[in-house]
Protein backbone atom coordinates (compact mmCIF):
# COMPACT_ATOMS: atom_id res chain seq x y z
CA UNK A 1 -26.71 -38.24 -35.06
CA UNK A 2 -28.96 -39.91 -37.96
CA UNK A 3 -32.15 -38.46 -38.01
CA UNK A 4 -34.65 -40.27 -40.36
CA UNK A 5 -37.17 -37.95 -41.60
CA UNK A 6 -40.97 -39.13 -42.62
CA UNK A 7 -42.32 -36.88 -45.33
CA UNK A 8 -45.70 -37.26 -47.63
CA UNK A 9 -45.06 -38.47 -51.29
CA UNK A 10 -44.91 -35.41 -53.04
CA UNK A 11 -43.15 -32.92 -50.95
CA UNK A 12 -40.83 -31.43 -54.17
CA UNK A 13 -44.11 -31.60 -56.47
CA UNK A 14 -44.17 -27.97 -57.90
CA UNK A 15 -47.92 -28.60 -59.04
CA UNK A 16 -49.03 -28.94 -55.71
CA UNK A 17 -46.81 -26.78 -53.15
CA UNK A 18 -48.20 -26.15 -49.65
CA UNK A 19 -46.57 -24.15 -46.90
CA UNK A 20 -45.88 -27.74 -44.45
CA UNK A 21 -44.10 -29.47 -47.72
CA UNK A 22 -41.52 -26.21 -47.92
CA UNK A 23 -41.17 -26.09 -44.54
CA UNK A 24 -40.60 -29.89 -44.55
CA UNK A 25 -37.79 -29.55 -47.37
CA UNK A 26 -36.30 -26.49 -46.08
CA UNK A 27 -35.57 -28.34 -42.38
CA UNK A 28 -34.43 -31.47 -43.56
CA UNK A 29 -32.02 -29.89 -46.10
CA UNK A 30 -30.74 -27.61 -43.54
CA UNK A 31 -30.16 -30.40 -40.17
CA UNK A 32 -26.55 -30.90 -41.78
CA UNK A 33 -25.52 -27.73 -42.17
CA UNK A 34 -27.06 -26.72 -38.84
CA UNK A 35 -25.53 -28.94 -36.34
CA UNK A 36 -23.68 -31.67 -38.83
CA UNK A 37 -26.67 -34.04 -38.33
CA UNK A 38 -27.33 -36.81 -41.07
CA UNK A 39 -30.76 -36.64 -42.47
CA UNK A 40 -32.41 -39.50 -44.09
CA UNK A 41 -35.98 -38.90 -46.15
CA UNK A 42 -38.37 -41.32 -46.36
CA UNK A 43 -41.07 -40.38 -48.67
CA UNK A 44 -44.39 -42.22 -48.28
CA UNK A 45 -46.92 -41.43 -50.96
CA UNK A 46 -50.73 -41.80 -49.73
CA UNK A 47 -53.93 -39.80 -49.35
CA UNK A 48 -52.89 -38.40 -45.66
CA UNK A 49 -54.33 -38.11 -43.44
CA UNK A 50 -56.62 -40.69 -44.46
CA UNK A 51 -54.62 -43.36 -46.26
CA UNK A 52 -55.49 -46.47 -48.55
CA UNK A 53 -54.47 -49.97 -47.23
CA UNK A 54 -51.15 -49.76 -49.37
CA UNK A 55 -50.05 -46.32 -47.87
CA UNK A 56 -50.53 -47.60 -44.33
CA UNK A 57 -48.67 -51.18 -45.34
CA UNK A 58 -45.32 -48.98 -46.78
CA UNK A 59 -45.55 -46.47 -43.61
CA UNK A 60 -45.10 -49.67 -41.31
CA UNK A 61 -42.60 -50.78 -43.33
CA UNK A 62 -40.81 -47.96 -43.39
CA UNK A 63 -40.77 -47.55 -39.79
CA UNK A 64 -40.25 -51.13 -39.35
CA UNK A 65 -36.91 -50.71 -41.54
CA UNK A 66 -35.84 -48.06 -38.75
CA UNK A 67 -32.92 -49.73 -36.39
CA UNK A 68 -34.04 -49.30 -32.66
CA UNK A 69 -33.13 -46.31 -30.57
CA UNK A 70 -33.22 -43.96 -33.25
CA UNK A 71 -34.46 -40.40 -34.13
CA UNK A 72 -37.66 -40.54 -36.22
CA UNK A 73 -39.17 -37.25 -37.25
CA UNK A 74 -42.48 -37.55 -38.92
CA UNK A 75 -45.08 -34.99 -40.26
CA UNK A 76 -48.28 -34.70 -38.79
CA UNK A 77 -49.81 -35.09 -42.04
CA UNK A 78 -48.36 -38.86 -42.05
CA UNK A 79 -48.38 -39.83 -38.85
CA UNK A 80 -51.19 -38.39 -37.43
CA UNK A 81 -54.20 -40.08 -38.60
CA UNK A 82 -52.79 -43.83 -38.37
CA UNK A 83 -51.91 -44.51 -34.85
CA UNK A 84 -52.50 -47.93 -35.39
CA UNK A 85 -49.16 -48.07 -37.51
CA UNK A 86 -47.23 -45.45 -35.69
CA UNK A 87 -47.56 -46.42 -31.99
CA UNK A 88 -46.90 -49.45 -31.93
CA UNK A 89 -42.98 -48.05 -32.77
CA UNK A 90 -43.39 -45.84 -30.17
CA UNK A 91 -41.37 -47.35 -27.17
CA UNK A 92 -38.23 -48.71 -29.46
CA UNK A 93 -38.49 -45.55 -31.57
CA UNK A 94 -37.33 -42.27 -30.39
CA UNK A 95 -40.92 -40.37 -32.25
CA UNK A 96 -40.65 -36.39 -32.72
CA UNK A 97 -44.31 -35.43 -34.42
CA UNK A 98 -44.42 -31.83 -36.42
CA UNK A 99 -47.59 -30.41 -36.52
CA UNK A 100 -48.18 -28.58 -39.60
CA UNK A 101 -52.05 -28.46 -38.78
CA UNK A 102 -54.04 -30.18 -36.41
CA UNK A 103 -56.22 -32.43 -38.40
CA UNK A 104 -59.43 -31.99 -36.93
CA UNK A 105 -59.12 -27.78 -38.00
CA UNK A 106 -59.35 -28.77 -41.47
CA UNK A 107 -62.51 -26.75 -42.85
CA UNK A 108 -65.25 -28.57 -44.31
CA UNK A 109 -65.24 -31.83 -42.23
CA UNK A 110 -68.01 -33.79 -41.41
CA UNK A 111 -68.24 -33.59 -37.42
CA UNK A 112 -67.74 -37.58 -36.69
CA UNK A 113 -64.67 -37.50 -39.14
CA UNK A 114 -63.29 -34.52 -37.55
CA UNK A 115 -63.85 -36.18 -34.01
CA UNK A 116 -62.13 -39.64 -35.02
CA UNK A 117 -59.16 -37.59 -36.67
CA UNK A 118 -58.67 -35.66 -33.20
CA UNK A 119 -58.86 -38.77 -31.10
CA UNK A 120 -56.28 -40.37 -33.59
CA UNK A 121 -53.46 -37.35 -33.18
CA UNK A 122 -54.21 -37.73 -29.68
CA UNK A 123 -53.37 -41.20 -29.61
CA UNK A 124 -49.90 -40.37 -31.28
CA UNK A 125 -48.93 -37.22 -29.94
CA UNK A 126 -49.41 -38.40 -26.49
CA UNK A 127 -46.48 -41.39 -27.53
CA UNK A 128 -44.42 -39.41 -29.22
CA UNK A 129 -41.16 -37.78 -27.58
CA UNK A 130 -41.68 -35.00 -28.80
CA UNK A 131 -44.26 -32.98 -30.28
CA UNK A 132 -43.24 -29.77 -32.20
CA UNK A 133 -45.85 -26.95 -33.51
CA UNK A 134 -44.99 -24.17 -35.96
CA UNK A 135 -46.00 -21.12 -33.65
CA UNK A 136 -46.36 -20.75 -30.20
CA UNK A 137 -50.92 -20.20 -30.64
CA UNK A 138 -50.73 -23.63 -32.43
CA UNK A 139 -48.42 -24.95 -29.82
CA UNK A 140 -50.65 -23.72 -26.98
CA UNK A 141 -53.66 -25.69 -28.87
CA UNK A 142 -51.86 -28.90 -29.68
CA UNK A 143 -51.32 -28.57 -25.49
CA UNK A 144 -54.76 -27.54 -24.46
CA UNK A 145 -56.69 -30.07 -26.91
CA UNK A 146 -54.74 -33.36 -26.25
CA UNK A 147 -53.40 -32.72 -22.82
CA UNK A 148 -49.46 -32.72 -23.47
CA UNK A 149 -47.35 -31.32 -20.81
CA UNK A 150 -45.02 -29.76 -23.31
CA UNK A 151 -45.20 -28.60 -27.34
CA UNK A 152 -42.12 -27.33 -28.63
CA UNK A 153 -42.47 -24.41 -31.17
CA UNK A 154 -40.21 -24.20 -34.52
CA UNK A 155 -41.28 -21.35 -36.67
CA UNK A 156 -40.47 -21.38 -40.59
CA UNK A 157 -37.89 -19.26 -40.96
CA UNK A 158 -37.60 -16.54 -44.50
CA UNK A 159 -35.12 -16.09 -46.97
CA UNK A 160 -33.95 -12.61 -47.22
CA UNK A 161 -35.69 -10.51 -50.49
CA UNK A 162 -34.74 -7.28 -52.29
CA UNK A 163 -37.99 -4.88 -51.03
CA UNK A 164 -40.73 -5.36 -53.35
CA UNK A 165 -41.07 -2.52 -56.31
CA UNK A 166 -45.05 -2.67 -56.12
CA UNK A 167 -46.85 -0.18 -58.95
CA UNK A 168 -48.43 2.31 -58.31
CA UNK A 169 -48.71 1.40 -54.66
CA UNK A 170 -52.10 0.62 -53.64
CA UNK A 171 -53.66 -1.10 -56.84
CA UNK A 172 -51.83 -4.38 -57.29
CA UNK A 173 -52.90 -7.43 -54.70
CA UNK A 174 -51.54 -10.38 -53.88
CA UNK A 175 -52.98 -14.00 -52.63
CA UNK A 176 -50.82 -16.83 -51.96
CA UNK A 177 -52.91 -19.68 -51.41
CA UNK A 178 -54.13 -23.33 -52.70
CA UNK A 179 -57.43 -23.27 -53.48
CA UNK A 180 -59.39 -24.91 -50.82
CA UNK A 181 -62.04 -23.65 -48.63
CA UNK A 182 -59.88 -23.17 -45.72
CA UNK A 183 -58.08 -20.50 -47.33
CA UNK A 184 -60.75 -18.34 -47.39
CA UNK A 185 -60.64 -16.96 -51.04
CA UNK A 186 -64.65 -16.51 -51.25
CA UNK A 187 -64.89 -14.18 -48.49
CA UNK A 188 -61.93 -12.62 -50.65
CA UNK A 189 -63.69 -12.47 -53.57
CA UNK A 190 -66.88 -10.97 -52.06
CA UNK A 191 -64.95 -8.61 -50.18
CA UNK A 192 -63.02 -6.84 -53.30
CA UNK A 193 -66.85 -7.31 -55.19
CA UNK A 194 -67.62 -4.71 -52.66
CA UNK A 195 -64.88 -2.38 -53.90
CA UNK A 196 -65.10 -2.78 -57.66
CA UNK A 197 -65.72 0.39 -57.76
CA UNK A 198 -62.35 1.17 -57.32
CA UNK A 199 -59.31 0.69 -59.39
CA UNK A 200 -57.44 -2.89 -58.69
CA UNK A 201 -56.44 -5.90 -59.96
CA UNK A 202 -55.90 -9.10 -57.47
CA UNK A 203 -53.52 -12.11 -58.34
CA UNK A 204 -54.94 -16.00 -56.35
CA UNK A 205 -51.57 -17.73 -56.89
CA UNK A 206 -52.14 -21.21 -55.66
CA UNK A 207 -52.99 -25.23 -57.05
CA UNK A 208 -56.38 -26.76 -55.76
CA UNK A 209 -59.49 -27.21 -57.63
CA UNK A 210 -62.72 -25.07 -55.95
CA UNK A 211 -65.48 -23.14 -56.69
CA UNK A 212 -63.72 -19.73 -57.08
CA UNK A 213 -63.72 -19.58 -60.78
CA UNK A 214 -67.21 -19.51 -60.85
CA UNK A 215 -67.81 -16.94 -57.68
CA UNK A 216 -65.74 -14.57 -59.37
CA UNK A 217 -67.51 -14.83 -62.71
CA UNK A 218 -70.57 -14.74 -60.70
CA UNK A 219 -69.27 -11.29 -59.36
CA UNK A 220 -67.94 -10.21 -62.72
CA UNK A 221 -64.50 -9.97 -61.16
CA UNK A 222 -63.16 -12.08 -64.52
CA UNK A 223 -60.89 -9.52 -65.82
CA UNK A 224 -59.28 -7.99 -62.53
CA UNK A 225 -58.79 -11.65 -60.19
CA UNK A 226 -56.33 -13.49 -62.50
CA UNK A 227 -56.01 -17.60 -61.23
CA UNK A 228 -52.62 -18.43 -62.73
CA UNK A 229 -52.44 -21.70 -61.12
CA UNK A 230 -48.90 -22.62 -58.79
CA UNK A 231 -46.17 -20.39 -59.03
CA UNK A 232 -42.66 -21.33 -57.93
CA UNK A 233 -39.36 -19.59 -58.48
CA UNK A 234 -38.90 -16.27 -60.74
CA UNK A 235 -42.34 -16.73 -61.39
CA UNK A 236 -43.38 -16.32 -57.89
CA UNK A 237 -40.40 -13.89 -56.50
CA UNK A 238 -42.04 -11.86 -59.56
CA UNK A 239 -45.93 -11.52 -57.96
CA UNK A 240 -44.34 -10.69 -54.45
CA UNK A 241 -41.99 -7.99 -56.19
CA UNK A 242 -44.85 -6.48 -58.14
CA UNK A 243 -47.57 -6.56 -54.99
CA UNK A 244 -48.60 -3.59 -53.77
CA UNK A 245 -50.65 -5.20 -50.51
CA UNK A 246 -50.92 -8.90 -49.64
CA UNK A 247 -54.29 -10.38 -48.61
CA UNK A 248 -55.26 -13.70 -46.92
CA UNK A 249 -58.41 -14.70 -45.76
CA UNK A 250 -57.64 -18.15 -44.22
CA UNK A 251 -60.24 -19.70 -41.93
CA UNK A 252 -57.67 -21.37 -39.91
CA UNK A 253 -53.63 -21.71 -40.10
CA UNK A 254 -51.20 -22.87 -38.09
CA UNK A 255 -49.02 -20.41 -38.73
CA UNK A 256 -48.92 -18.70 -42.43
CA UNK A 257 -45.83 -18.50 -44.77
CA UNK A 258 -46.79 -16.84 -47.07
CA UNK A 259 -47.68 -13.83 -45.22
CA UNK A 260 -43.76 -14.10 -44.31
CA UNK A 261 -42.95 -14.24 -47.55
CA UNK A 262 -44.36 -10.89 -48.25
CA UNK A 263 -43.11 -9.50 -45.15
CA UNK A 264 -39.66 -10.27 -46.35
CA UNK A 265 -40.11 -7.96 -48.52
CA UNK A 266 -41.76 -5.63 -47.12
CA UNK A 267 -45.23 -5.74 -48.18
CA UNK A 268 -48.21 -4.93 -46.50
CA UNK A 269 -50.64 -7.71 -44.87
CA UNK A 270 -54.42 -7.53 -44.67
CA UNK A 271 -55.35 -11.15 -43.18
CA UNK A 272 -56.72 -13.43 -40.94
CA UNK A 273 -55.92 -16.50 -38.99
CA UNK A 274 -52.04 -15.69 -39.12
CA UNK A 275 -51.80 -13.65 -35.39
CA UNK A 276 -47.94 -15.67 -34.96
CA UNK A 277 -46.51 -14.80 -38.83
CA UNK A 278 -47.89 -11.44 -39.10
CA UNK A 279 -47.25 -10.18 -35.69
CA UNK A 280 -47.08 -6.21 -35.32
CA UNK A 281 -46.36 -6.04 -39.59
CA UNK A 282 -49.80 -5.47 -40.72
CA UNK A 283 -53.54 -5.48 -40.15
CA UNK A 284 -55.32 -8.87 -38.80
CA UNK A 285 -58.71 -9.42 -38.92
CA UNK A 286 -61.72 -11.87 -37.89
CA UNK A 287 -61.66 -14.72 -39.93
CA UNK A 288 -64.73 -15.53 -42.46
CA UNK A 289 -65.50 -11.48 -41.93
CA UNK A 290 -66.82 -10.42 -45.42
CA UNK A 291 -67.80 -6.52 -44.27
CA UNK A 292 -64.14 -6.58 -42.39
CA UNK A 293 -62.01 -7.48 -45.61
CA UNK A 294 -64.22 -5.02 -47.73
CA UNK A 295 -63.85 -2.17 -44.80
CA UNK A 296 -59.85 -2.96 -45.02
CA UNK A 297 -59.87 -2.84 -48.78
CA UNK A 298 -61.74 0.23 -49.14
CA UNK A 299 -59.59 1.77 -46.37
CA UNK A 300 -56.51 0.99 -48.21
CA UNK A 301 -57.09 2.12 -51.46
CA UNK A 302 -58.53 5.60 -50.05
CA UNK A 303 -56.61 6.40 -47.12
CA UNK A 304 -53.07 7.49 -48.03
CA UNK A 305 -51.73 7.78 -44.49
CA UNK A 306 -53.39 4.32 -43.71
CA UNK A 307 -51.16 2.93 -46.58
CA UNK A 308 -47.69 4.71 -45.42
CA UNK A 309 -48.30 3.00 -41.39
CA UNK A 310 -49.07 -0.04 -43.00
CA UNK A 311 -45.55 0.02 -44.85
CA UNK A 312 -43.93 1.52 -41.99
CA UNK A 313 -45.00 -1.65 -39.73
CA UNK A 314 -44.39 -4.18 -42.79
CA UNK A 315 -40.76 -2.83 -42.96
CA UNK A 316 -40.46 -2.95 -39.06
CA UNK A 317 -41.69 -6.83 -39.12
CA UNK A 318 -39.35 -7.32 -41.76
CA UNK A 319 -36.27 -6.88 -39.51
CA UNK A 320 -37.56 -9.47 -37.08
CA UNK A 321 -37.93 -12.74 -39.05
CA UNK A 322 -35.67 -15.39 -38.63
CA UNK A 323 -33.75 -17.29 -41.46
CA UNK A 324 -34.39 -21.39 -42.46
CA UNK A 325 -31.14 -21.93 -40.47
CA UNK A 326 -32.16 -20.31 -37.21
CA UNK A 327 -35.17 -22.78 -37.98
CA UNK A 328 -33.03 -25.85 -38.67
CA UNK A 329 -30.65 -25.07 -35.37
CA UNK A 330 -33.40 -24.88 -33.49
CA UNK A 331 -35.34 -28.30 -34.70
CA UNK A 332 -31.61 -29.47 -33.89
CA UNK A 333 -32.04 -28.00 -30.25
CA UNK A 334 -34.54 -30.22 -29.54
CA UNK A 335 -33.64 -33.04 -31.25
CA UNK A 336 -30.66 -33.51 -29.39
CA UNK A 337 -32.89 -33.51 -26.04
CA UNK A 338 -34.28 -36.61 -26.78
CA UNK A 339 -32.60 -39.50 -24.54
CA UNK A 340 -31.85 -43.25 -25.85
């Protein structure tokens, strides 16, 4: 089977990673090994999910370049927001949608925008063959919101990690995260304000342009948040090896990588919005709750028994995650239901 693969420009860019681009790269990579399938990319740079008029052109002409009858798997991101391009393709097409995030629970959108972007991944997902979610809470969303008999789920899968060395084991935190409002890093921010009386120092690894700078010189957090921009590589594996908890305050996420990431290795999680990732390995709390993060926070650097059940269920979780090529086999699995 020849599965053609529709990906955003930009998918290998290490200036702008995301969690839906590694996933992205770390599937199609891993279809041939998986079940021998033969994966064609076709990258189409544009401002998803809202695209110029030469993005939109180059998506129909990519799809129109697709022989009938065939296997066309295209990120949400791409396909999502133009169902003017994409459905028509629908019927000769056989049209698997992954749903990274659903656009309309991107934070900050104006109401009317967010309405139009839901009716337009309605419009798609409802032609597609198949729609496939990242956890089973999005899946049960994608299902509830646009009426769709069926959502198949595909979590991200980990690669396995030597347990992290930490420091002194409570002091050094970790945030994995672009900086955009619906990652949550200003309820972060305020939240470890509230326990600068206490000794720690907080890494926000992630690309995006925000306000956060300023909040935390605002807060005269300057010296203990450090903002070293996207990390990829040694640089990264470094910050998760050296993290003594791992915090996320996400408003919404599909499903939440990086709180694998660290779990791979065995480090705690205080977060939000990440119920399918984190599971039973660490401590999950209401999103956009300021006095909750700061109550967690303060918890963990006083309570020394706290901190030991937190690594016990972090190590625990760690046994249960599945690898990228449990992932790709079963992205295969339902590929290979689709009919001619």
């Amino acid at each position: 089977m020849t599965v053609h693969f529709v990906l955003p420009g930009g998918v290998d860019d290490p200036a702008s990673p995301s969690g839906g681009n590694a996933y992205d790269r770390r599937v199609l990579d891993g279809l041939a090994a998986a079940r021998g399938i033969a994966a064609r990319e076709i990258a189409v740079p544009g401002t998803w999910p809202r695209p110029g008029t030469a993005a939109r052109s180059a998506l129909g002409r990519a799809l129109g370049g697709i022989p009938d009858g065939s296997v066309v798997v295209l990120d949400g991101l791409v396909a999502c927001g133009v169902p003017e391009v994409v459905v028509p393709h629908a019927d000769r097409l056989r049209l698997v949608i992954l749903v990274h995030l659903p656009l309309a629970d991107e934070t900050g959108l104006p109401p009317a925008l967010a309405a139009r972007l839901d009716a337009a991944e309605r419009e798609v997902l409802r032609a597609a063959r198949a729609v496939v979610a990242t956890s089973p809470s999005a899946a049960r969303r994608l299902a509830s919101r646009h009426g769709l008999a069926q959502v198949h789920v595909v979590v991200p899968g980990t690669d396995p990690a030597p347990p992290a060395t930490g420091t002194d084991g409570a002091s050094r935190l970790l945030c994995v995260a672009s900086l955009t409002p619906r990652k949550g890093h200003d309820v972060l921010v305020r939240a470890l304000a509230a326990v600068a009386d206490l000794p720690w120092t907080c890494a926000f690894v992630g690309p995006g342009r925000s306000p956060v700078r300023d909040l935390v010189d605002r807060h005269g957090l300057g010296s203990r948040i450090e903002l070293p921009g996207p990390l990829s590589g040694p640089a990264l594996a470094h910050e998760y090896a050296t993290a003594d908890l791992f915090v996320l305050a996400s408003l919404a996420e599909t499903y939440g990588m990086v709180v694998t990431e660290a779990l791979a290795r065995g480090v705690p999680v205080v977060a939000s919005a990440v119920p399918d990732a984190l599971g039973a390995g660490g401590v999950l709390l209401p999103a956009g709750d300021v006095p909750a993060f700061a109550e967690a926070l303060r918890r963990w650097f006083t309570d020394d028994e706290w901190r030991r059940d937190l690594r016990a269920r972090a190590a625990a979780r760690r046994q249960e995650l599945s690898t990228w090529d449990e992932t790709a086999v079963a992205l295969a699995e339902v590929l290979a239901t689709l009919r001619p």
